[in-house]
N, C-alpha and C. Protein backbone atom coordinates (compact mmCIF):
# COMPACT_ATOMS: atom_id res chain seq x y z
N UNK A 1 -33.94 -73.53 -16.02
CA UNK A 1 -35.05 -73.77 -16.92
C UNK A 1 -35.58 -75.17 -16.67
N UNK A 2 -37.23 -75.34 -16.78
CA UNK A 2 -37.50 -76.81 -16.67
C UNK A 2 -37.84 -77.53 -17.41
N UNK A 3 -37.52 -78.43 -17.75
CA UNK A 3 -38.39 -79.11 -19.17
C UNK A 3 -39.80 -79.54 -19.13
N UNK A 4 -39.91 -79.85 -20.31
CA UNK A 4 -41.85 -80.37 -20.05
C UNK A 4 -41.71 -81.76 -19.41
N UNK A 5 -40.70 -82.49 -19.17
CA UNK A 5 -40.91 -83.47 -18.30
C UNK A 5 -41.05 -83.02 -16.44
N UNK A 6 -40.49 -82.46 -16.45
CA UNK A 6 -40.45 -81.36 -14.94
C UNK A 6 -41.84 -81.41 -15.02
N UNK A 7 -41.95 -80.24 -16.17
CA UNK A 7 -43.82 -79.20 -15.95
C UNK A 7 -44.60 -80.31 -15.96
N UNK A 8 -44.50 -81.30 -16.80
CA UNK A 8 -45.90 -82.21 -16.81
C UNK A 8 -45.85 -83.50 -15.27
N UNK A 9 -44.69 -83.66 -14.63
CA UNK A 9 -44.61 -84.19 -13.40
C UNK A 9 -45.40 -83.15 -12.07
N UNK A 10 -44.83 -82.01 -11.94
CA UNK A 10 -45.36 -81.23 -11.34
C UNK A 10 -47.10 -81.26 -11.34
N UNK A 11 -47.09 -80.91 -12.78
CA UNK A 11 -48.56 -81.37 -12.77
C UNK A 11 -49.18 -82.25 -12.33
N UNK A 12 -48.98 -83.05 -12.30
CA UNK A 12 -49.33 -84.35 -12.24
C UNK A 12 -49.75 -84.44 -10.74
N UNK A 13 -48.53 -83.68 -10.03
CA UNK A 13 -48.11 -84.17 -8.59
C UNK A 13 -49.85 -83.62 -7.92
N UNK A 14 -49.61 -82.39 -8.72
CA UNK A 14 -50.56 -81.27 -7.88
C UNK A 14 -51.92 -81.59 -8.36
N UNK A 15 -52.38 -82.33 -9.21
CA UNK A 15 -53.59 -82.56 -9.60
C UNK A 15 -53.80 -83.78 -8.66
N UNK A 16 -52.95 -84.55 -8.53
CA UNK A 16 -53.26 -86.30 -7.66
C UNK A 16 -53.53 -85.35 -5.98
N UNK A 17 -52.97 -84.34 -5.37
CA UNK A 17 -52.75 -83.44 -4.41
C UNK A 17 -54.48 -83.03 -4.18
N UNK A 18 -55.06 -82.13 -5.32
CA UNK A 18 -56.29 -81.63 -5.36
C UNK A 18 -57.50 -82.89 -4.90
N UNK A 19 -56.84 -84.05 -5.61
CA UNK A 19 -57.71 -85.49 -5.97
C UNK A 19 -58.06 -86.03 -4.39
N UNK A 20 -56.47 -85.80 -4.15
CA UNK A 20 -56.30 -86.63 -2.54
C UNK A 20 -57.31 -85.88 -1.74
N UNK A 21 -56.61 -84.18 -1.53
CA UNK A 21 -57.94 -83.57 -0.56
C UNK A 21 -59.13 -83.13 -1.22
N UNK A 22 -60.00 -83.83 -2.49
CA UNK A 22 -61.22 -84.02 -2.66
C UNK A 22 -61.74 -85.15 -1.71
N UNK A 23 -60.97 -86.14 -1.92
CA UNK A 23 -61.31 -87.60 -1.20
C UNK A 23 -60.86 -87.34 0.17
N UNK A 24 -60.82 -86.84 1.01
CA UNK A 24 -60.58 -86.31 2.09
C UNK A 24 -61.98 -85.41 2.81
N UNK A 25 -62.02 -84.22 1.99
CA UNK A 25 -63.08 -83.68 2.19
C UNK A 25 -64.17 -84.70 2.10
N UNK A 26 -64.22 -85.60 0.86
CA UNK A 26 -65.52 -86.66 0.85
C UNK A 26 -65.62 -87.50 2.04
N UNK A 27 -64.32 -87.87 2.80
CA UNK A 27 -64.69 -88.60 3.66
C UNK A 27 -64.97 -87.90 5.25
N UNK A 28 -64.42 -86.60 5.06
CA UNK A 28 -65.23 -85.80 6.18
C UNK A 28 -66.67 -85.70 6.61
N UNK A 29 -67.11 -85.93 5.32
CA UNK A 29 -68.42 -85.66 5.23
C UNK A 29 -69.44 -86.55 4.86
N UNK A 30 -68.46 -87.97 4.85
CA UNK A 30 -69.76 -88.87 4.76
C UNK A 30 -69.96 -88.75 3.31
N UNK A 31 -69.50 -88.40 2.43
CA UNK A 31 -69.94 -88.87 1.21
C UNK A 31 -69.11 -89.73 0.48
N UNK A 32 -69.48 -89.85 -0.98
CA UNK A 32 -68.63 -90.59 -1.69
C UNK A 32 -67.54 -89.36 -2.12
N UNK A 33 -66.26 -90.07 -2.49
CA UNK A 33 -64.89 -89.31 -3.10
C UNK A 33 -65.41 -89.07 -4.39
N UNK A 34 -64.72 -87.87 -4.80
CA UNK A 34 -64.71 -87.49 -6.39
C UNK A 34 -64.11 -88.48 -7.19
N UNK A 35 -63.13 -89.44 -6.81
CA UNK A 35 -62.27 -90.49 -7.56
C UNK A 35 -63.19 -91.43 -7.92
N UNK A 36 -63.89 -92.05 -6.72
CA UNK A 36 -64.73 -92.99 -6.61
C UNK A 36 -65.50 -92.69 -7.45
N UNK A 37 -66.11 -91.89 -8.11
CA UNK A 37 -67.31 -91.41 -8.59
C UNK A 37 -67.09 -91.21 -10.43
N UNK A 38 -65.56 -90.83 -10.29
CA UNK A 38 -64.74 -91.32 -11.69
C UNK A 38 -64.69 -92.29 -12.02
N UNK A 39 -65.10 -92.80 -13.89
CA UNK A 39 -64.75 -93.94 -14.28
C UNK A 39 -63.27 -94.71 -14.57
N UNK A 40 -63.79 -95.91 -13.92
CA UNK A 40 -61.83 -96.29 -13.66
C UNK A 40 -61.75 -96.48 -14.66
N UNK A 41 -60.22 -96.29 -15.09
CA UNK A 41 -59.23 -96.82 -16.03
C UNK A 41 -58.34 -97.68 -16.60
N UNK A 42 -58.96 -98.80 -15.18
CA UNK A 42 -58.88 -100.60 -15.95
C UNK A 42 -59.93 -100.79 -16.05
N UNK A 43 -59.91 -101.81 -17.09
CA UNK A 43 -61.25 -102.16 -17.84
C UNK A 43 -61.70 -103.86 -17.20
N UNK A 44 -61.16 -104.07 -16.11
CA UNK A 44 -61.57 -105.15 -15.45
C UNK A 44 -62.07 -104.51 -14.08
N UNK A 45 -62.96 -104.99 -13.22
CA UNK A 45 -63.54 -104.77 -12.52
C UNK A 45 -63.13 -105.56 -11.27
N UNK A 46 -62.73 -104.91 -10.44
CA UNK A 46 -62.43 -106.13 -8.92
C UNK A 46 -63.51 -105.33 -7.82
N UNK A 47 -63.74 -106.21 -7.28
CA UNK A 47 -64.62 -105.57 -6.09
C UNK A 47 -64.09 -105.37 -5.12
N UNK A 48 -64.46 -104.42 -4.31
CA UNK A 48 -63.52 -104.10 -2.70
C UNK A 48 -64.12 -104.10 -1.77
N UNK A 49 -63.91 -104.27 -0.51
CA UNK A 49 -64.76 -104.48 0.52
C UNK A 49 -65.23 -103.18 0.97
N UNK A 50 -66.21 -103.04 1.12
CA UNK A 50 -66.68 -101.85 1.93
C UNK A 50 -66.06 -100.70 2.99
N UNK A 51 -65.97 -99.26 2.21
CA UNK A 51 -65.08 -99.06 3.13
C UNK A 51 -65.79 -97.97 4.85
N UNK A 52 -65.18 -97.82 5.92
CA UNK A 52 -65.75 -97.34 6.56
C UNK A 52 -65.55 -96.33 6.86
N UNK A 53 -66.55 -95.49 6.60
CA UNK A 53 -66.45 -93.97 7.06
C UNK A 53 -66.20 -93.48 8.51
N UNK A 54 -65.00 -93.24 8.46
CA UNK A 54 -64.39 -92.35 10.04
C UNK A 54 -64.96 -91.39 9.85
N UNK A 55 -65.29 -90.35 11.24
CA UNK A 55 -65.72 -89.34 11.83
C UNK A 55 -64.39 -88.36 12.15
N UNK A 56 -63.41 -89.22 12.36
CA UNK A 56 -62.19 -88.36 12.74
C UNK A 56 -61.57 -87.79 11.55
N UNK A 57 -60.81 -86.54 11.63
CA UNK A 57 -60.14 -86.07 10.17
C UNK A 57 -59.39 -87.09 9.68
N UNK A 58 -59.04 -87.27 8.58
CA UNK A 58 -58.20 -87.77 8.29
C UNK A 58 -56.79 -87.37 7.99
N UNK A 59 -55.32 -88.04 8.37
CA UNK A 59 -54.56 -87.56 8.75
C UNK A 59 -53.78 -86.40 6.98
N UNK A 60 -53.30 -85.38 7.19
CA UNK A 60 -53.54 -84.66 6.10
C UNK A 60 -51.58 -84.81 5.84
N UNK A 61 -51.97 -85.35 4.29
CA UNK A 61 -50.64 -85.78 3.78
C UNK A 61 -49.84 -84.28 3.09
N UNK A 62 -48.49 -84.88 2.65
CA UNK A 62 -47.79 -84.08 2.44
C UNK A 62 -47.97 -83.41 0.81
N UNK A 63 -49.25 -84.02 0.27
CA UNK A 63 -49.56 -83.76 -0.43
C UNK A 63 -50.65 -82.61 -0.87
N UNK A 64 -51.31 -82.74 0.37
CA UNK A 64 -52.66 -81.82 0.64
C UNK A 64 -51.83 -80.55 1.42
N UNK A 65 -50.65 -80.77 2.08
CA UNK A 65 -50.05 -79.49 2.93
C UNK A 65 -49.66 -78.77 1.67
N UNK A 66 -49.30 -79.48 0.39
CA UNK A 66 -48.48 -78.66 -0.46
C UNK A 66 -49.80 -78.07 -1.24
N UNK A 67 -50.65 -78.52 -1.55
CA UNK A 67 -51.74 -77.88 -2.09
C UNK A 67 -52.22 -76.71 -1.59
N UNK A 68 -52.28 -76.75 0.39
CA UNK A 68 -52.82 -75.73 0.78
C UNK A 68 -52.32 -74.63 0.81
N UNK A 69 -50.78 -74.58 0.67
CA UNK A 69 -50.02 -73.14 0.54
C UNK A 69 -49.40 -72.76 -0.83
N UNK A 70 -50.44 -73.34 -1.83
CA UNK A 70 -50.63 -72.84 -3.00
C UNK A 70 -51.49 -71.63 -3.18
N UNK A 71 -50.66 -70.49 -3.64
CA UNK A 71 -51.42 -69.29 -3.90
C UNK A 71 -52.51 -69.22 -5.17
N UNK A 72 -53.60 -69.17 -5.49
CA UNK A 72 -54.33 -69.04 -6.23
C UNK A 72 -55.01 -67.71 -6.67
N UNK A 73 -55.64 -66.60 -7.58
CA UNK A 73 -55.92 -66.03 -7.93
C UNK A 73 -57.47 -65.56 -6.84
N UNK A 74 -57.66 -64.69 -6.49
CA UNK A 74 -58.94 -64.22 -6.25
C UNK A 74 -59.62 -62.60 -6.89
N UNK A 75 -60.82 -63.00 -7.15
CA UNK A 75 -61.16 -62.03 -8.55
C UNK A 75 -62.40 -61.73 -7.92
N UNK A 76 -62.82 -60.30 -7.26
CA UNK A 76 -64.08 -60.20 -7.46
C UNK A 76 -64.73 -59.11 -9.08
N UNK A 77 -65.73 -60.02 -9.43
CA UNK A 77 -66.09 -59.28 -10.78
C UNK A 77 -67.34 -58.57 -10.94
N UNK A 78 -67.19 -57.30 -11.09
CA UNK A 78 -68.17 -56.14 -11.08
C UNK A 78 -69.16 -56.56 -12.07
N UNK A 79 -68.54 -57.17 -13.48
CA UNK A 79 -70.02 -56.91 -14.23
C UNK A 79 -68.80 -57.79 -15.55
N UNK A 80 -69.49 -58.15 -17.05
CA UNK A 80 -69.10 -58.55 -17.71
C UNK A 80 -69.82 -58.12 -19.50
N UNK A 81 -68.78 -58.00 -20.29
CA UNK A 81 -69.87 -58.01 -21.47
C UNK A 81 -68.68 -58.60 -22.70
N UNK A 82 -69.32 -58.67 -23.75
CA UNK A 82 -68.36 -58.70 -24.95
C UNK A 82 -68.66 -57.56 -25.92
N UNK A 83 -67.40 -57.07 -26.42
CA UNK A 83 -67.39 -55.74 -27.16
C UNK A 83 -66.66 -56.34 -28.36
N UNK A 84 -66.90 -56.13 -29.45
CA UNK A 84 -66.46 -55.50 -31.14
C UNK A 84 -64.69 -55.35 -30.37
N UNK A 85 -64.12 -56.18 -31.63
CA UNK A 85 -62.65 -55.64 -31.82
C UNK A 85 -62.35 -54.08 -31.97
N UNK A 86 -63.40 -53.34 -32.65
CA UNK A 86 -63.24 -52.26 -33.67
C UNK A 86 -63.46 -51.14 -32.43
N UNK A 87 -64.50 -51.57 -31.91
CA UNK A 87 -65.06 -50.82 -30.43
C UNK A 87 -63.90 -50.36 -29.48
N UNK A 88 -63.06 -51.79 -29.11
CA UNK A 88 -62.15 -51.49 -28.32
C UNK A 88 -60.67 -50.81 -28.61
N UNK A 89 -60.68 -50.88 -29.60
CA UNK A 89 -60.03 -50.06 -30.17
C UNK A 89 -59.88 -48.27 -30.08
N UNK A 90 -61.29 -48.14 -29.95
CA UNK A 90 -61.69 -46.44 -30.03
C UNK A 90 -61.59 -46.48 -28.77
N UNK A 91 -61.62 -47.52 -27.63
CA UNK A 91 -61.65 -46.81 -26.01
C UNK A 91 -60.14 -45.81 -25.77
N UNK A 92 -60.66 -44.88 -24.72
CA UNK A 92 -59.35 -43.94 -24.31
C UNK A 92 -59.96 -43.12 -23.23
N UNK A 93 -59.28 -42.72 -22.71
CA UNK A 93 -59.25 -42.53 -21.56
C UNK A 93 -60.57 -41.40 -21.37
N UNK A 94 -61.48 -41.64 -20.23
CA UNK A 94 -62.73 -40.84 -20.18
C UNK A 94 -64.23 -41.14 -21.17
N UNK A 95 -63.45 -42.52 -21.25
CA UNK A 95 -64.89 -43.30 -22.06
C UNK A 95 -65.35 -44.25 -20.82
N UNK A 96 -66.72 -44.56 -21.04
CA UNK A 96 -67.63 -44.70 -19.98
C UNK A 96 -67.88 -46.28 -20.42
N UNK A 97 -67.89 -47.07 -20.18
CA UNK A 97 -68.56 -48.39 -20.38
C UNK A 97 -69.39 -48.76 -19.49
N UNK A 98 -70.93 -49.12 -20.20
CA UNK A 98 -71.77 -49.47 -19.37
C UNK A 98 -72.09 -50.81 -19.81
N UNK A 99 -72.34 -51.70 -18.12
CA UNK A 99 -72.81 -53.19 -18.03
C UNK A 99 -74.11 -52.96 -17.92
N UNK A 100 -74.93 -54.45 -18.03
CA UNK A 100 -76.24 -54.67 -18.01
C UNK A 100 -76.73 -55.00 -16.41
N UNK A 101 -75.06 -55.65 -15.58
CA UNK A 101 -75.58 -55.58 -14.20
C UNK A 101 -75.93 -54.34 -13.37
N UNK A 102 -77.06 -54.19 -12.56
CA UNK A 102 -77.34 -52.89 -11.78
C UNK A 102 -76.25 -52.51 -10.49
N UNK A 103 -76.45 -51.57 -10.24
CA UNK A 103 -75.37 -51.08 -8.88
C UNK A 103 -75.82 -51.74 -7.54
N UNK A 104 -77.56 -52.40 -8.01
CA UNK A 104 -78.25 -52.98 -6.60
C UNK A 104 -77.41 -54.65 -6.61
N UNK A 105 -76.61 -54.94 -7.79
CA UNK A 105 -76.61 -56.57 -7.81
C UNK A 105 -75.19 -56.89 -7.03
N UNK A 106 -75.42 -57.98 -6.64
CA UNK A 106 -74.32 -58.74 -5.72
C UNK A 106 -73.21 -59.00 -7.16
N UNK A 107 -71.69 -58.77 -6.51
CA UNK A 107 -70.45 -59.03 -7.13
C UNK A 107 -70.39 -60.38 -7.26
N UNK A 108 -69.45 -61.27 -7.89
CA UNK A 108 -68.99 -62.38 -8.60
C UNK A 108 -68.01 -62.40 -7.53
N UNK A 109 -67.38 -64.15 -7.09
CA UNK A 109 -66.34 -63.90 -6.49
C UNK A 109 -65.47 -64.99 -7.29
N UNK A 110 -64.48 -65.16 -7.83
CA UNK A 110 -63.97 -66.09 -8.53
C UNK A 110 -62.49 -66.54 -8.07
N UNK A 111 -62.34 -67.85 -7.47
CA UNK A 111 -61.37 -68.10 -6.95
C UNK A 111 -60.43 -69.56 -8.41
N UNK A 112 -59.39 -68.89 -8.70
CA UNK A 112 -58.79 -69.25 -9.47
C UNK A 112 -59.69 -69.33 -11.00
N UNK A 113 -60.25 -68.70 -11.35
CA UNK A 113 -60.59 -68.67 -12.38
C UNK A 113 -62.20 -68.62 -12.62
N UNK A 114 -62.57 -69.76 -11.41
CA UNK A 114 -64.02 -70.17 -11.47
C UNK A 114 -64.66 -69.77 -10.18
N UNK A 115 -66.11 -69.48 -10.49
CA UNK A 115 -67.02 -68.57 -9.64
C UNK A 115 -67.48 -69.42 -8.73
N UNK A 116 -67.45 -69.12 -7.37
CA UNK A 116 -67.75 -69.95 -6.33
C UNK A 116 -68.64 -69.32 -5.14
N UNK A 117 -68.72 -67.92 -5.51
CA UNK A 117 -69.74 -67.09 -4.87
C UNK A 117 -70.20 -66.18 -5.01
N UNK A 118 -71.03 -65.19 -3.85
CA UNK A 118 -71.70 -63.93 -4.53
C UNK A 118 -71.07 -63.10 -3.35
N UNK A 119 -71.09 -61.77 -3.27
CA UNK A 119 -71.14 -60.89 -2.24
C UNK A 119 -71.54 -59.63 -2.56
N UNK A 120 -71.23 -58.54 -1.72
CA UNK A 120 -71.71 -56.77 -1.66
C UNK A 120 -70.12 -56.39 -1.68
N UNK A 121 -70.17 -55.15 -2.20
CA UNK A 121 -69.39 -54.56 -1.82
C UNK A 121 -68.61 -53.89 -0.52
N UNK A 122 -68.05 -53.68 -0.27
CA UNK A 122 -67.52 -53.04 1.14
C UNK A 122 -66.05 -52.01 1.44
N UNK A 123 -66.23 -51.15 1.83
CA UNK A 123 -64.92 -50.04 1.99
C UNK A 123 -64.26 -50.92 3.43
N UNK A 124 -63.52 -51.35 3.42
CA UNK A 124 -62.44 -51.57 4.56
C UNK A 124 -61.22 -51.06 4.66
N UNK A 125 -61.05 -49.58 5.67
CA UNK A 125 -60.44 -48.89 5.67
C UNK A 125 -60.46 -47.96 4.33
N UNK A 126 -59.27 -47.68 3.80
CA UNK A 126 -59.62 -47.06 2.39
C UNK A 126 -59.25 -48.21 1.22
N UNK A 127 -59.61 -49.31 1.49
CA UNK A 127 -59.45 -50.32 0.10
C UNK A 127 -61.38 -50.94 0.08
N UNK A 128 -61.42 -51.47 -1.20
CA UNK A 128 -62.36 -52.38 -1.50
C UNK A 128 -62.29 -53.64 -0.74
N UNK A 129 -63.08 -54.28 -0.46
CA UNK A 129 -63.35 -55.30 0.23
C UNK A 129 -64.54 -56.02 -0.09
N UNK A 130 -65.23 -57.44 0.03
CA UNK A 130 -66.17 -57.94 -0.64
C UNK A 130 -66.91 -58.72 0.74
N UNK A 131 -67.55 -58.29 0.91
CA UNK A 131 -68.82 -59.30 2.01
C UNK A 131 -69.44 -60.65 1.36
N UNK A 132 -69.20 -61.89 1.78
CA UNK A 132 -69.52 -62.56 1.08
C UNK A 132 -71.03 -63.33 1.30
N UNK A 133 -71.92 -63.03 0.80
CA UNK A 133 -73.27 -63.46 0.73
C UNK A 133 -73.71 -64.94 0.83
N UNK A 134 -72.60 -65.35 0.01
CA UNK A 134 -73.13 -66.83 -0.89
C UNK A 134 -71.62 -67.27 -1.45
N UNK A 135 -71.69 -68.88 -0.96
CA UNK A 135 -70.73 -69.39 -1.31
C UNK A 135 -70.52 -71.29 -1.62
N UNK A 136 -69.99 -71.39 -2.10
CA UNK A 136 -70.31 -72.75 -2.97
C UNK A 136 -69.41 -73.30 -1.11
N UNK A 137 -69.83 -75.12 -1.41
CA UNK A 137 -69.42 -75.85 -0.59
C UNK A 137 -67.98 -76.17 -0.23
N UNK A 138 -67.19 -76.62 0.49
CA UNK A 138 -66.19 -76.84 0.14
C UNK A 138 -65.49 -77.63 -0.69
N UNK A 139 -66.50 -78.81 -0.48
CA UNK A 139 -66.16 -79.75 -1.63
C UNK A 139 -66.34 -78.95 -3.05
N UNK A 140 -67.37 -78.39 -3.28
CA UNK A 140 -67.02 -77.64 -4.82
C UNK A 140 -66.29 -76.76 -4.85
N UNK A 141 -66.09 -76.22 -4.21
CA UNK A 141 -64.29 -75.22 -4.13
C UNK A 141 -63.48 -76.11 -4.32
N UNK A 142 -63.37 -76.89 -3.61
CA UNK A 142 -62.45 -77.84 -3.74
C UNK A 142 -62.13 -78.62 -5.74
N UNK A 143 -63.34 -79.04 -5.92
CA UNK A 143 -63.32 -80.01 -7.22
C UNK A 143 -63.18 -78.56 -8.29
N UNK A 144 -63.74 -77.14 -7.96
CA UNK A 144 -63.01 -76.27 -9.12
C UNK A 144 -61.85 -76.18 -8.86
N UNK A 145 -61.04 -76.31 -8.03
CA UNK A 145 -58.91 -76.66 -8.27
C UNK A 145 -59.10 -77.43 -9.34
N UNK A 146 -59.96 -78.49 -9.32
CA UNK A 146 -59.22 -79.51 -10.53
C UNK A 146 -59.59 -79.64 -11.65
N UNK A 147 -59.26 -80.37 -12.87
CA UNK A 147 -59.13 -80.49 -13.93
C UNK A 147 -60.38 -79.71 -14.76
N UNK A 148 -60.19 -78.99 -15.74
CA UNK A 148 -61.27 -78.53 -15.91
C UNK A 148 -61.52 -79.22 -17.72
């Protein structure tokens, strides 16, 4: 069993993990880091020298390896509504629920919780499968891992 000092370290570990390869991805790409862009949490101000953006990856810590072979949830979502307590109640088997999305509209793709793209449907082999149309950046894949 672990205690909440365990669970809330863990946490901790894996959120600074998400943080690191945000600021990673930012510096792939020439932008500013998600950290950087956070308000710090000393209330004195030091200035730093300018830093310089490499072109080369940057070397990927043991922190970002543990992030990447983290399994996360993937959800594609057909359609959505909210129903009456009382409603769901009466469902049973050979009741029909109808959404407001059409059969022509692109699926939801939701990776760990939050929606990061669109796609079509697709039969691959005899399972469902999702073609993906549209898809958020990596950096915003990335910053939905974290804190919400």
């Amino acid at each position: 069993m672990f205690s909440q000092e365990d669970i809330d370290a863990v946490l901790r570990d894996a959120q600074q993990a998400v943080d690191d390869l945000a600021d990673d991805v930012g510096h792939l790409h020439g932008g500013d880091s998600a950290r950087e862009s956070r308000p710090s949490q000393s209330s004195t101000a030091v200035a730093s020298p300018p830093r310089r953006v490499s072109t080369e990856p940057p070397p990927v810590g043991a922190n970002v390896r543990r992030i990447l072979r983290l399994k996360v949830p993937v959800i594609v979502r057909l359609a959505r509504r909210k129903m009456l307590v009382s409603s769901i109640m009466k469902l049973g088997p050979g009741t029909i629920l109808e959404f407001d999305r059409t059969v022509n509209e692109e699926l939801d793709l939701l990776i760990n919780n939050c929606e990061v793209g669109t796609g079509v449907a697709v039969k691959v082999n005899e399972h469902f499968g999702i073609r993906i149309t549209n898809i958020d950046t990596v950096q915003e894949r990335i910053d939905s891992l974290g804190s919400r």
